[in-house]
Protein backbone atom coordinates (compact mmCIF):
# COMPACT_ATOMS: atom_id res chain seq x y z
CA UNK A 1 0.00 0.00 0.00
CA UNK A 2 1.55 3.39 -0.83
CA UNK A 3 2.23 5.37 1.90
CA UNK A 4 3.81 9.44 2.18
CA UNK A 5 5.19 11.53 4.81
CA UNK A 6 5.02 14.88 4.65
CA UNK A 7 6.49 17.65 6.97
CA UNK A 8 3.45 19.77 7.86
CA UNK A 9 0.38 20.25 10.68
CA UNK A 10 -1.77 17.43 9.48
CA UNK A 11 -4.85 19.01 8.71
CA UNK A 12 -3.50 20.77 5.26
CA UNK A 13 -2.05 17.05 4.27
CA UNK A 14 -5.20 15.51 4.76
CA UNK A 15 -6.60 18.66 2.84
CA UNK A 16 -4.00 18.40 0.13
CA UNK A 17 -4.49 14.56 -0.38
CA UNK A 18 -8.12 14.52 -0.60
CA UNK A 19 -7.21 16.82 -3.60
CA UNK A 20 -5.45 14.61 -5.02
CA UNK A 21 -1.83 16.16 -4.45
CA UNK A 22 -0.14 12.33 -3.70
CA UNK A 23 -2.42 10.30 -6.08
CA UNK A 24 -5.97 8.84 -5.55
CA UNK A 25 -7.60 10.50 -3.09
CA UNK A 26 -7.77 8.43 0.40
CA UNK A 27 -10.69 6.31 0.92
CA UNK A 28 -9.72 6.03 4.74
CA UNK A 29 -7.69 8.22 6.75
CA UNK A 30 -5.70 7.39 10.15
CA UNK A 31 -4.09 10.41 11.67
CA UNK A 32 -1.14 10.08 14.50
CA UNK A 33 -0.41 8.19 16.18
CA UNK A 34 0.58 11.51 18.67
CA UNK A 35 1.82 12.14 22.10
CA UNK A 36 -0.90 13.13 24.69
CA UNK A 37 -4.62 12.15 25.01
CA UNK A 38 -6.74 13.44 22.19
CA UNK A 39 -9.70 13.40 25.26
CA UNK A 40 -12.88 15.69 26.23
CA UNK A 41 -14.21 18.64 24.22
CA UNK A 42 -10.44 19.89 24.27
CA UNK A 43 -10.40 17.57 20.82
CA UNK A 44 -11.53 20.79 19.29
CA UNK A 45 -7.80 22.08 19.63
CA UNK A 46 -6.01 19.28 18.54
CA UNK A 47 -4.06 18.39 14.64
CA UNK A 48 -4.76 14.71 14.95
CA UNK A 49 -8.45 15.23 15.40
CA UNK A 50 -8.92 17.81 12.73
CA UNK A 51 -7.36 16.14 10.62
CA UNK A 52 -9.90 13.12 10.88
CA UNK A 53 -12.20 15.63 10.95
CA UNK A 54 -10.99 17.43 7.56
CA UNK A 55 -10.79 14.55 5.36
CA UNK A 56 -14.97 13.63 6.63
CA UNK A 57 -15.84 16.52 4.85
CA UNK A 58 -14.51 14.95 1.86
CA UNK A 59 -16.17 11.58 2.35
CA UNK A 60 -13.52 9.52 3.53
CA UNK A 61 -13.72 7.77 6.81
CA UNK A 62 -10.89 8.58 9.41
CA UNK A 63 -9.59 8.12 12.90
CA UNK A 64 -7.37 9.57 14.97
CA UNK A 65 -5.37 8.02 17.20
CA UNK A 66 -3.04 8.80 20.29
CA UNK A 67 -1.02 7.41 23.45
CA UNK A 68 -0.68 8.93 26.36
CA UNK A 69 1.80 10.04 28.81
CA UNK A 70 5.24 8.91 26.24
CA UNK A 71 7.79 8.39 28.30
CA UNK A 72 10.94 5.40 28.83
CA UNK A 73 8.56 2.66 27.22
CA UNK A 74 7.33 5.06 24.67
CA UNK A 75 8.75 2.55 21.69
CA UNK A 76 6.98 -0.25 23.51
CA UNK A 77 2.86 1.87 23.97
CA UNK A 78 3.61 3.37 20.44
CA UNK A 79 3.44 -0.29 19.11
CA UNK A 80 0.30 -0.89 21.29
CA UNK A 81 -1.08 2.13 19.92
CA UNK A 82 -0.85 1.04 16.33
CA UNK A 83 -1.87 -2.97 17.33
CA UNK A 84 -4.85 -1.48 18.60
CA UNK A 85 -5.63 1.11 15.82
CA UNK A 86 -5.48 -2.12 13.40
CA UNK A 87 -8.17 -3.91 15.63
CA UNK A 88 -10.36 -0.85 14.82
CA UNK A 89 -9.59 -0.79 11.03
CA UNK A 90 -11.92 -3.03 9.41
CA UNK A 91 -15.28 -1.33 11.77
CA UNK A 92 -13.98 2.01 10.23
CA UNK A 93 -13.78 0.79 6.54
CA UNK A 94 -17.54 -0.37 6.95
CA UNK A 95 -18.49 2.76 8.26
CA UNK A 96 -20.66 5.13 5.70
CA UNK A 97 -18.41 8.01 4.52
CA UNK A 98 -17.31 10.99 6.73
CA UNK A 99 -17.40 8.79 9.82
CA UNK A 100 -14.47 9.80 12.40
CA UNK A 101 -13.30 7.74 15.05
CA UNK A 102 -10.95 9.28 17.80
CA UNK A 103 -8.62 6.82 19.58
CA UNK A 104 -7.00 6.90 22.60
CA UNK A 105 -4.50 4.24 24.28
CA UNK A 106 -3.15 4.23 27.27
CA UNK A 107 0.62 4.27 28.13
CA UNK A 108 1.10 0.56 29.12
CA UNK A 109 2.33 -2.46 27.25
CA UNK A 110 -0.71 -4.38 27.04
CA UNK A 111 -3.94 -3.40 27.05
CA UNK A 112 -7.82 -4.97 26.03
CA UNK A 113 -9.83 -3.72 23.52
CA UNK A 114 -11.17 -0.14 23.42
CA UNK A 115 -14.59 1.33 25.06
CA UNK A 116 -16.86 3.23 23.34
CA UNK A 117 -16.92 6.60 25.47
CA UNK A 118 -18.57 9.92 25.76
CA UNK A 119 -16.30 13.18 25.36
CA UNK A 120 -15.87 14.86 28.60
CA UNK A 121 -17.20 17.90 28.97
CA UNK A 122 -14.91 21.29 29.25
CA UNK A 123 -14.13 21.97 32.94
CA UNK A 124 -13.62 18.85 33.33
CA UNK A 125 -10.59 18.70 30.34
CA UNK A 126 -9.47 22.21 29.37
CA UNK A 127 -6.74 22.89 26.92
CA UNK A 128 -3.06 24.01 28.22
CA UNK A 129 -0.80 26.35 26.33
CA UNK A 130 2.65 25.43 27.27
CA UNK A 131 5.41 27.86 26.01
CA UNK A 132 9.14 26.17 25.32
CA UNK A 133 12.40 28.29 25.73
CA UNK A 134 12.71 28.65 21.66
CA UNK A 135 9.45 30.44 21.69
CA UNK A 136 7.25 27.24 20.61
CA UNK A 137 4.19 26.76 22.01
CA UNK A 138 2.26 23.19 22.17
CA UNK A 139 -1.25 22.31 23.70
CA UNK A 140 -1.91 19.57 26.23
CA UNK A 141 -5.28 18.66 27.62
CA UNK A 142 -5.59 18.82 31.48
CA UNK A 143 -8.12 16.12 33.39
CA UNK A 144 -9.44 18.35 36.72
CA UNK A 145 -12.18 16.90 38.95
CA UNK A 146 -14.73 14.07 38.78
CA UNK A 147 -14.71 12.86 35.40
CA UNK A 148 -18.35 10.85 34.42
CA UNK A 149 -17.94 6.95 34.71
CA UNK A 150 -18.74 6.58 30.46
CA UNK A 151 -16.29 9.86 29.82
CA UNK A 152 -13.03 9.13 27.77
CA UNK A 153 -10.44 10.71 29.78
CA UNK A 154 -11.94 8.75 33.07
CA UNK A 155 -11.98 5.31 31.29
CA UNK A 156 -8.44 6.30 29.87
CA UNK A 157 -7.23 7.59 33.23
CA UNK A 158 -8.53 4.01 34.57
CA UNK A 159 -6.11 2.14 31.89
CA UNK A 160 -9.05 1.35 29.25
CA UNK A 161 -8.51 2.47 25.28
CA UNK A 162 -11.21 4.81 24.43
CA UNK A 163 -12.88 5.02 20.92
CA UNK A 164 -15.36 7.99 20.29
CA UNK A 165 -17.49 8.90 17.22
CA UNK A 166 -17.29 12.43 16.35
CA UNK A 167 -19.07 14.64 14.20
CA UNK A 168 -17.45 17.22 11.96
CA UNK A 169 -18.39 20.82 11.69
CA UNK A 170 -21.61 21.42 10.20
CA UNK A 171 -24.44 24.21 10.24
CA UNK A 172 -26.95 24.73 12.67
CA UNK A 173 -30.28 24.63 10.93
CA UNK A 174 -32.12 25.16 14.48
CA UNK A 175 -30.51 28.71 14.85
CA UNK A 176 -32.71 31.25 13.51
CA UNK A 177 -30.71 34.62 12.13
C-alpha cells in the first residue's frame, strides 16, 4: 500500500491529499499516532483530530489516534497504539463516509480492547498552552475533577482504550438569524 510523509500540521495534508496532491484520493484516513490524550471537548484544539475531521468533509472515513503520557517505554505503547488502531480498522472501513473515530491508548504495554466513550465535557478537560524556551508553544489537555464513569479521559485515566465517534463541523439549521 503506498504510503507518504510529509512535513506539515496534518490538517492541510489531509486537505492536500483529498485533492489529489499524492495520487488517488484516500478512501480512509488514520491520523497520528501523537503524544498526549486526544480526550474531552479539548479535541476541538487538537491536529490529529482535525485532521480526521478534515478529510470527513470529503467523504472519507478517518480516525485519529493517540497514546498517552510517552515516556521510557514510549517505543513499547507506540506499538500498542498502532496494534490497537489495526483492531479498529476493518469497523472504520464499513463505516458510511465521513465517519471519524478518535482513539485513545493508554501508556502501558498491554492493554484490552477499546470502550466506546462519551467526550468529557470542558471543565472537566481544558486545553493548556505550554510555552518552550525557543518560543514554541504546544497544547496539552488537562483532566481536573470528577470525570463521568462513560467519559473518555476517566476510562483512559482508569487504563481502558477509548474510541469515540465524532461529528465534523456542520451548520446549525435550528438557529434562527
Amino acid at each position: 500500500m503506498p504510503a507518504h510523509a510529509v512535513a506539515a500540521h496534518p490538517g492541510p495534508i489531509v486537505l492536500a491529499a483529498a485533492q489529489g496532491a499524492f495520487g488517488d484520493p484516500p478512501d480512509i484516513v488514520l491520523s497520528g499516532v501523537n503524544h498526549g490524550a486526544n480526550v474531552g471537548r479539548a479535541v476541538l484544539h487538537l491536529g490529529t483530530v482535525g485532521a480526521a475531521l478534515t478529510a470527513s468533509q470529503r467523504r472519507p472515513c478517518a480516525s485519529s489516534v493517540a497514546r498517552c503520557r510517552a515516556g521510557a517505554a514510549a517505543a513499547a505503547t507506540l506499538d500498542t497504539a498502532v496494534t490497537v488502531a489495526a483492531t479498529l480498522f476493518d469497523r472504520l472501513a464499513a463505516l458510511p463516509g465521513g465517519s471519524v473515530l478518535n482513539l485513545n491508548v493508554p501508556n502501558q504495554a498491554e492493554v484490552n480492547p477499546p470502550l466506546r466513550a462519551g467526550l468529557a465535557e470542558f471543565g472537566t478537560v481544558r486545553a493548556r498552552v505550554d510555552y518552550a524556551g525557543d518560543g514554541a508553544i504546544s497544547l496539552a489537555a488537562i483532566v481536573e475533577g470528577e470525570l463521568p464513569p462513560d467519559s473518555d479521559a476517566r476510562l483512559l485515566a482508569e487504563g481502558h482504550p477509548t474510541v469515540t465517534a465524532l461529528r465534523s463541523v456542520t451548520e446549525d439549521p435550528d438557529v434562527r438569524l
